[in-house]
N, C-alpha and C. Protein backbone atom coordinates (compact mmCIF):
# COMPACT_ATOMS: atom_id res chain seq x y z
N UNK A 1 0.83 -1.19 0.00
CA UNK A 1 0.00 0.00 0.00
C UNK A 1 0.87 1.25 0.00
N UNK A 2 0.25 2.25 -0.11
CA UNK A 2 0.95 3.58 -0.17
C UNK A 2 1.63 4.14 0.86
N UNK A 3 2.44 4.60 1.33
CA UNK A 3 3.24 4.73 2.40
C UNK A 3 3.45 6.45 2.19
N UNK A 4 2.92 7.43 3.48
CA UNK A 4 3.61 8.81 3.09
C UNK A 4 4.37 9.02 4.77
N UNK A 5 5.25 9.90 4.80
CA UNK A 5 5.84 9.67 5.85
C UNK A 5 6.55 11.27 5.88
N UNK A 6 5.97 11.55 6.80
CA UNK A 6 6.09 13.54 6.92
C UNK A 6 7.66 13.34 7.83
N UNK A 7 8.08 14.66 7.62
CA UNK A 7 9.23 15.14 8.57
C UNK A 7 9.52 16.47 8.55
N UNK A 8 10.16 17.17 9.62
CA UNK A 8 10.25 18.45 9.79
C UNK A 8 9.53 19.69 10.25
N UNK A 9 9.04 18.80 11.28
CA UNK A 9 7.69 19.68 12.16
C UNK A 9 9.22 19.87 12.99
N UNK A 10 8.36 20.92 14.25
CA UNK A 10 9.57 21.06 15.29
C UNK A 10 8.48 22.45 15.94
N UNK A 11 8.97 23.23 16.67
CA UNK A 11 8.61 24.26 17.16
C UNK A 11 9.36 25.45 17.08
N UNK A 12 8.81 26.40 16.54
CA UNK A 12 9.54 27.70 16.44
C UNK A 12 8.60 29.16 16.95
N UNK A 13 9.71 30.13 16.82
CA UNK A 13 8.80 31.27 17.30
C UNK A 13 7.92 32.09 16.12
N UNK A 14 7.00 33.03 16.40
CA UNK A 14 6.67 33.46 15.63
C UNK A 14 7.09 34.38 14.27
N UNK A 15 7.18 34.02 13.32
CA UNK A 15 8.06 34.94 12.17
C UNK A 15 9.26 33.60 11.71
N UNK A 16 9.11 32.81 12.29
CA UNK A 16 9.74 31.93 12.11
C UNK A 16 9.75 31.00 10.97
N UNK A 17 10.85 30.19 10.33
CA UNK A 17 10.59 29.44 8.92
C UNK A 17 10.28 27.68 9.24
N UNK A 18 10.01 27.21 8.30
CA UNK A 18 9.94 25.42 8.98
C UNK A 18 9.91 25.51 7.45
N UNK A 19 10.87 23.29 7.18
CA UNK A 19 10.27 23.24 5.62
C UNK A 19 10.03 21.83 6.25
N UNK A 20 8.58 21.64 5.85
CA UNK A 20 8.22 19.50 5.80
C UNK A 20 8.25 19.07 4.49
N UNK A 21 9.19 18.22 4.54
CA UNK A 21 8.82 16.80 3.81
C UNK A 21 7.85 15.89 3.51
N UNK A 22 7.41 15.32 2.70
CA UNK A 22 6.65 13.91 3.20
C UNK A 22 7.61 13.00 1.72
N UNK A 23 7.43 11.77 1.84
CA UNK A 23 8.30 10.90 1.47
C UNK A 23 7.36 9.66 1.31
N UNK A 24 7.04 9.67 -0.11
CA UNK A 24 6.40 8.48 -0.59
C UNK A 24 6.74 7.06 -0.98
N UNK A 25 5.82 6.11 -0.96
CA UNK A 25 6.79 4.77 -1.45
C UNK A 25 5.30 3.96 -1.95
N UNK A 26 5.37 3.53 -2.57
CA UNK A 26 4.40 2.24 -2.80
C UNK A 26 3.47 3.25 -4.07
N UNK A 27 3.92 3.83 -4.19
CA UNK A 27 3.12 4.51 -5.65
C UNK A 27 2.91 3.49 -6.79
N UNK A 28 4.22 3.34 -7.22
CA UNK A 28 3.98 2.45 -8.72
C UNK A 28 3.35 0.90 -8.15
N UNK A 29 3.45 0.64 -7.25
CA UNK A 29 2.96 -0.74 -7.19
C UNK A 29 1.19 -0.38 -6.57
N UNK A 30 0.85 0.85 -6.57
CA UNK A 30 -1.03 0.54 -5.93
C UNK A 30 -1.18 1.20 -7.57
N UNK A 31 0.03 1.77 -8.63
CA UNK A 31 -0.81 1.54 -10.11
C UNK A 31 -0.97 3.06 -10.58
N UNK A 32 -0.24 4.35 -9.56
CA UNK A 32 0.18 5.59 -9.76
C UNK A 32 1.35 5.38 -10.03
N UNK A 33 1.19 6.99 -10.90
CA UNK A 33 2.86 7.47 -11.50
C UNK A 33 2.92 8.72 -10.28
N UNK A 34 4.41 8.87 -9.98
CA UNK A 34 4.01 10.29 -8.82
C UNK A 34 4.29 11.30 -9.04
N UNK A 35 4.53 11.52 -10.84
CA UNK A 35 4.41 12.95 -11.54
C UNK A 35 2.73 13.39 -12.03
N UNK A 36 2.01 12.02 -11.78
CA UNK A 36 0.21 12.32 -12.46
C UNK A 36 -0.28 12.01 -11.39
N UNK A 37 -0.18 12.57 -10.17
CA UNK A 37 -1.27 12.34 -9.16
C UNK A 37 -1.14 13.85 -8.35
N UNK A 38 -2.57 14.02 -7.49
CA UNK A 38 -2.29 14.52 -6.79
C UNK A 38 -1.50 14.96 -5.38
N UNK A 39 -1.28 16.11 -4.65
CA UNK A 39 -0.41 15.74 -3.93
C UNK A 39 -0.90 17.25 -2.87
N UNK A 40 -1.23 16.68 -1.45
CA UNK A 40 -1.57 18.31 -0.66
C UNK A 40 -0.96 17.99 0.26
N UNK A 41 -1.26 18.88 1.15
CA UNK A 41 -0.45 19.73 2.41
C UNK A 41 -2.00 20.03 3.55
N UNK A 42 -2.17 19.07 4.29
CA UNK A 42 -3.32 19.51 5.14
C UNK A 42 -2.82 19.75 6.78
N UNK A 43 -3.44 20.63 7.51
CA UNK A 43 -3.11 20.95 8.80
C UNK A 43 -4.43 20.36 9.43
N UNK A 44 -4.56 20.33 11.07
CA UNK A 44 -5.49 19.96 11.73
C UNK A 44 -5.53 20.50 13.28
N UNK A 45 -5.92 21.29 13.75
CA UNK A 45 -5.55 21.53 15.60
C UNK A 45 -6.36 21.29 16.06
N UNK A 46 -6.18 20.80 17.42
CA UNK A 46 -7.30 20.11 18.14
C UNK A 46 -8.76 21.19 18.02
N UNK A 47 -9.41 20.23 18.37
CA UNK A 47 -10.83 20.15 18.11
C UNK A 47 -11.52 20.64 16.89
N UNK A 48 -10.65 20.88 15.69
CA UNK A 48 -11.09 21.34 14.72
C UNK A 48 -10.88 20.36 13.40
N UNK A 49 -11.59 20.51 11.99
CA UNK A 49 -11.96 20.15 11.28
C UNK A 49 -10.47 19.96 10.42
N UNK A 50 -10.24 19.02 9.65
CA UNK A 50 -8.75 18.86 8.62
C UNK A 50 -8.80 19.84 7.69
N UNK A 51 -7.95 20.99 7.83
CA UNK A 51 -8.33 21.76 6.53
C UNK A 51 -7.06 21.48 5.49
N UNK A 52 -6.81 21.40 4.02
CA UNK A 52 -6.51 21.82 2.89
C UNK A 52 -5.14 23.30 2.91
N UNK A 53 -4.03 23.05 2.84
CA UNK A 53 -2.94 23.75 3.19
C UNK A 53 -2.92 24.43 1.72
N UNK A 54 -2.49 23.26 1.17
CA UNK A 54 -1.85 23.60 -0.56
C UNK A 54 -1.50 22.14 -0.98
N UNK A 55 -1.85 22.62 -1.99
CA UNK A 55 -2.10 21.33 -3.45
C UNK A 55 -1.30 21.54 -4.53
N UNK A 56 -0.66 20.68 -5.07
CA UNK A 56 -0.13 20.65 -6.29
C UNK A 56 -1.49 19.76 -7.28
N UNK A 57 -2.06 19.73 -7.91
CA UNK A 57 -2.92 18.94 -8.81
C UNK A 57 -2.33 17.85 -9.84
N UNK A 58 -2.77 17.14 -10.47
CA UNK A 58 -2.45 16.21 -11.36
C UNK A 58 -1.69 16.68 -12.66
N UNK A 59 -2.19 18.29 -12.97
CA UNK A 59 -1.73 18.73 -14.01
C UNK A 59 -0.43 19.85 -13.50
N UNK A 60 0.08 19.99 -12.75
CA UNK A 60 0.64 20.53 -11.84
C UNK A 60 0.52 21.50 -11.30
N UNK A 61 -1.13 21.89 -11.20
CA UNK A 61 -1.28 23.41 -10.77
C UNK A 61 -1.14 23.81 -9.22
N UNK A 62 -0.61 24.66 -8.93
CA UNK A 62 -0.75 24.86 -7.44
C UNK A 62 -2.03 26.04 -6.69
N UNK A 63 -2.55 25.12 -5.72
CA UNK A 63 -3.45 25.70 -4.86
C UNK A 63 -2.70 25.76 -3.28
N UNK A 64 -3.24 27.06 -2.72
CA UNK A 64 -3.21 27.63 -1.37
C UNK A 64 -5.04 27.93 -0.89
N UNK A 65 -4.35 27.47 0.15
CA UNK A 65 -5.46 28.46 1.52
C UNK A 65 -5.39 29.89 1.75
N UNK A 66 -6.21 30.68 1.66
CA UNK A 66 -6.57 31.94 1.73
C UNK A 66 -5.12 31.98 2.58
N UNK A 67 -5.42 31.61 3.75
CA UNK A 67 -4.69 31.93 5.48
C UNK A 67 -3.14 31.70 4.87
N UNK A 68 -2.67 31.25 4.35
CA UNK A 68 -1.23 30.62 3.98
C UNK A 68 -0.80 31.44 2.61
N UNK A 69 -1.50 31.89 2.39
CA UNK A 69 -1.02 32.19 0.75
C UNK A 69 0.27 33.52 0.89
N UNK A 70 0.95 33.08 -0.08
CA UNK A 70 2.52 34.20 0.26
C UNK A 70 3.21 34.20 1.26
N UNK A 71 3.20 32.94 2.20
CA UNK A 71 3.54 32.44 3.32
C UNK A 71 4.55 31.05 2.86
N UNK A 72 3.47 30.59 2.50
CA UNK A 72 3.91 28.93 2.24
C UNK A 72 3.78 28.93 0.91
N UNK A 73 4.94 27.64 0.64
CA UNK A 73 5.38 27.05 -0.95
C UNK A 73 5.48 25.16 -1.08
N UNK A 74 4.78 25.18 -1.71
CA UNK A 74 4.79 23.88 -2.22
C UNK A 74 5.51 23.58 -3.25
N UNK A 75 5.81 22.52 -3.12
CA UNK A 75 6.75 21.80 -4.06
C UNK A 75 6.96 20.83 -4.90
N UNK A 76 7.68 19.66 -5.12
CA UNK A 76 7.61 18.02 -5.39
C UNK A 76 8.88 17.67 -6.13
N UNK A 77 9.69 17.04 -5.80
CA UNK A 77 10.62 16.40 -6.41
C UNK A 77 10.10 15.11 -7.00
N UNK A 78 10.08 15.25 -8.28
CA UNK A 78 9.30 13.77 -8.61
C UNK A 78 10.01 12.30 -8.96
N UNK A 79 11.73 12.67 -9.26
CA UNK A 79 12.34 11.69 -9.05
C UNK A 79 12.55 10.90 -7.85
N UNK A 80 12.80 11.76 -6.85
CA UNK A 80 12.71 11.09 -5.36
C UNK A 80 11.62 10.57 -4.70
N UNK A 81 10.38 11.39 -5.21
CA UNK A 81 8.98 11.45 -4.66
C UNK A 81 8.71 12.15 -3.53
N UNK A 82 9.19 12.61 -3.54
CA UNK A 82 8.88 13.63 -1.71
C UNK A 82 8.86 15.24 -2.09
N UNK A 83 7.42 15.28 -1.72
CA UNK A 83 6.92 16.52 -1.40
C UNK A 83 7.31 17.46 -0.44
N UNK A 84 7.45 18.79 -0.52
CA UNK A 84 8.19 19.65 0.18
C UNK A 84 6.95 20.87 0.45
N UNK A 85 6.59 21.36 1.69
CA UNK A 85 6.20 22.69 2.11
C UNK A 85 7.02 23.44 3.40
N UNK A 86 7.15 24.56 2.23
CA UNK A 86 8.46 25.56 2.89
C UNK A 86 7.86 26.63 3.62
N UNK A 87 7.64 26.86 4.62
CA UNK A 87 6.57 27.72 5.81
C UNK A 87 7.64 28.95 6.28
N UNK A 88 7.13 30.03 5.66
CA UNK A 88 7.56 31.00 6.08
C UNK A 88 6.89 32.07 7.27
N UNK A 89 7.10 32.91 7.64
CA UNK A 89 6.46 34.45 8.59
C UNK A 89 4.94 33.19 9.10
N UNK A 90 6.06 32.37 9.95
CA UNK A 90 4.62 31.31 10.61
C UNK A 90 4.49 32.32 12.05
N UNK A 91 3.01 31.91 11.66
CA UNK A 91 2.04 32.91 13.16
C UNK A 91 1.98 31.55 14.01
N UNK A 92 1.15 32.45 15.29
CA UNK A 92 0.96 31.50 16.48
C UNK A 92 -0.29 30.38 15.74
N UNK A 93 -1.19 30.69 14.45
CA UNK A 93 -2.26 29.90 14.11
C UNK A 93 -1.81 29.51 13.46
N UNK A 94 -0.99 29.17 12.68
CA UNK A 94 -0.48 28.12 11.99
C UNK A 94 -0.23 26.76 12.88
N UNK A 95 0.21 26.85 14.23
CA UNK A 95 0.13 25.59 14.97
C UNK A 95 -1.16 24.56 14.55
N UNK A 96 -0.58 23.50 14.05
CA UNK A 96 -1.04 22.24 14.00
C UNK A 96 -0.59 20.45 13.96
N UNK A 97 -0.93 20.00 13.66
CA UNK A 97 -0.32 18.33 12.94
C UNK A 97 -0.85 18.78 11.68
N UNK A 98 0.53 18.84 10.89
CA UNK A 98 0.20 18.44 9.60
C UNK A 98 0.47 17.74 8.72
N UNK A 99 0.07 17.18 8.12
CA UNK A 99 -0.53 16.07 7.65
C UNK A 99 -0.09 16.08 5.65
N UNK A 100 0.70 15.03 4.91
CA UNK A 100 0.51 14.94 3.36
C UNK A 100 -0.33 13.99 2.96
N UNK A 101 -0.96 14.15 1.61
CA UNK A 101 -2.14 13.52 1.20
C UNK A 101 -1.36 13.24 -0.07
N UNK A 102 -2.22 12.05 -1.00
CA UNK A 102 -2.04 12.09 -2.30
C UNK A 102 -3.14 11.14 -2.83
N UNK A 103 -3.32 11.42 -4.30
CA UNK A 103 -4.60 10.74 -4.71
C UNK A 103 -5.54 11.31 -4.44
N UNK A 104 -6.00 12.23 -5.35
CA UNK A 104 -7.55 13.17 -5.12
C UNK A 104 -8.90 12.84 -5.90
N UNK A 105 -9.63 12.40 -5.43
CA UNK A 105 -10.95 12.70 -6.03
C UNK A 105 -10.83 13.64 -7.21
N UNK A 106 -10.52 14.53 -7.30
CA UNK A 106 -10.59 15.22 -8.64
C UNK A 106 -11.72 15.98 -9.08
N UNK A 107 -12.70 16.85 -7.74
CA UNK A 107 -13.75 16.99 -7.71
C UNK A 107 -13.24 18.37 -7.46
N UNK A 108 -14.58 19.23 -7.83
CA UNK A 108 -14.20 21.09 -7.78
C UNK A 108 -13.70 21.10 -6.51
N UNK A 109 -13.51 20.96 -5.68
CA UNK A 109 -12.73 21.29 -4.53
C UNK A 109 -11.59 20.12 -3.99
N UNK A 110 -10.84 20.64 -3.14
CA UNK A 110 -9.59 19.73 -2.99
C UNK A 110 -9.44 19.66 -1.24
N UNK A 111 -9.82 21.22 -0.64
CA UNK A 111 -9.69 21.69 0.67
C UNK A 111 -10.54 20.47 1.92
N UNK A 112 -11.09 19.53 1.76
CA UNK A 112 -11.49 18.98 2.96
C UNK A 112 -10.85 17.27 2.62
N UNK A 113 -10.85 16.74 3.66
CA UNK A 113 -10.56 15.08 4.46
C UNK A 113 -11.00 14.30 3.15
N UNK A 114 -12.18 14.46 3.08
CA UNK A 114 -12.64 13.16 1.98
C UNK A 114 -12.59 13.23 0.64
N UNK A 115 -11.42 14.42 0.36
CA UNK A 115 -10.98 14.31 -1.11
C UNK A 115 -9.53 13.74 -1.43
N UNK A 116 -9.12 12.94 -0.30
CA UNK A 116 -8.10 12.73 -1.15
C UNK A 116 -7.91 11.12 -0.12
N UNK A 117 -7.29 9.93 -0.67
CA UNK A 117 -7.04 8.68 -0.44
C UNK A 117 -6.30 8.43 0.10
N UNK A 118 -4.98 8.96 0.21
CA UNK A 118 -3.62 8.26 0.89
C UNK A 118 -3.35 9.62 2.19
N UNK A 119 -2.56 9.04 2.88
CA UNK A 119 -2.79 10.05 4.15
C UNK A 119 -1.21 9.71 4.64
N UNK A 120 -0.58 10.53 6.01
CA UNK A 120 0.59 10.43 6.33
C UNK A 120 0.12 10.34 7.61
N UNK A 121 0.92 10.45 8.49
CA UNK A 121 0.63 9.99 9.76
C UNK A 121 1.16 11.71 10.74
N UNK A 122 1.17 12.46 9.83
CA UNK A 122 1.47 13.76 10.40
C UNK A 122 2.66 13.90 11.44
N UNK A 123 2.84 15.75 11.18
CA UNK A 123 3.91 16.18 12.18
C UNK A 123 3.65 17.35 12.96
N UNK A 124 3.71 17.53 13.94
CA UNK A 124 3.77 18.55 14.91
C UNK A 124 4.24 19.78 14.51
N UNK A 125 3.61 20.76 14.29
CA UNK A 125 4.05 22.23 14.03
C UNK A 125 3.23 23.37 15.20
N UNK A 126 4.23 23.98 16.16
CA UNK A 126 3.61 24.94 17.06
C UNK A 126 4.56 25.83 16.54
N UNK A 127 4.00 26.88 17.15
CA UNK A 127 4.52 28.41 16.69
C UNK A 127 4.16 29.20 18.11
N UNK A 128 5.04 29.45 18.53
CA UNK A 128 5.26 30.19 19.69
C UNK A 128 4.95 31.85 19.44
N UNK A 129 3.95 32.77 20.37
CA UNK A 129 4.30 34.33 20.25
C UNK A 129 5.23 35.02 20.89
């Protein structure tokens, strides 16, 4: 099965930079290529709903969250397979687990939980004021 595997959470202060990883494996064998699939960036803080960070799409377009936009950069190395978001001027609300996805529904929206199939097991991101 698909394997994603985040790294590079940690804690920093506010104004502060972070870049995560996630690091795929089992692509070509569940029958994806990991230059034609999708690929996001979701956050989650307690008691709240999984939201939609930023997306690269199938055709390689990139999507942001209102809240993140000119902040954060998405990425993808597609020979290696590992996805990159580079978090810049992080606020105290940016604290979350966040989380890489791949494999999207492919439906007008990308931003919630049940659009996309493969999941990571998330990383810790706080942001101190």
């Amino acid at each position: 099965q698909v394997q994603l595997v985040e790294s590079g959470g940690g804690s920093v202060q506010a104004g502060g930079s972070l870049k995560l990883s996630c690091a795929a494996s089992g692509i070509r064998a569940a029958g994806y290529k990991y230059n034609s699939i999708c690929l996001a960036w979701f956050r989650q803080a307690p008691g709240q709903e999984r939201e939609g960070v930023a997306q690269i799409d199938r055709d390689g377009v990139l999507s942001y969250a209102d809240s993140v936009k000119g902040r954060f950069t998405i990425s993808k190395d597609n020979f290696n397979n590992i996805l990159n978001l580079e978090m810049n001027g992080l606020k105290p609300l940016d604290t979350a687990m966040y989380y890489c996805a791949a494999v999207c529904r492919y439906t007008d929206t990308w931003t919630t939980r049940d659009q996309y199939r493969y999941w990571g097991q998330g990383t810790q991101v706080t942001v101190s004021s």
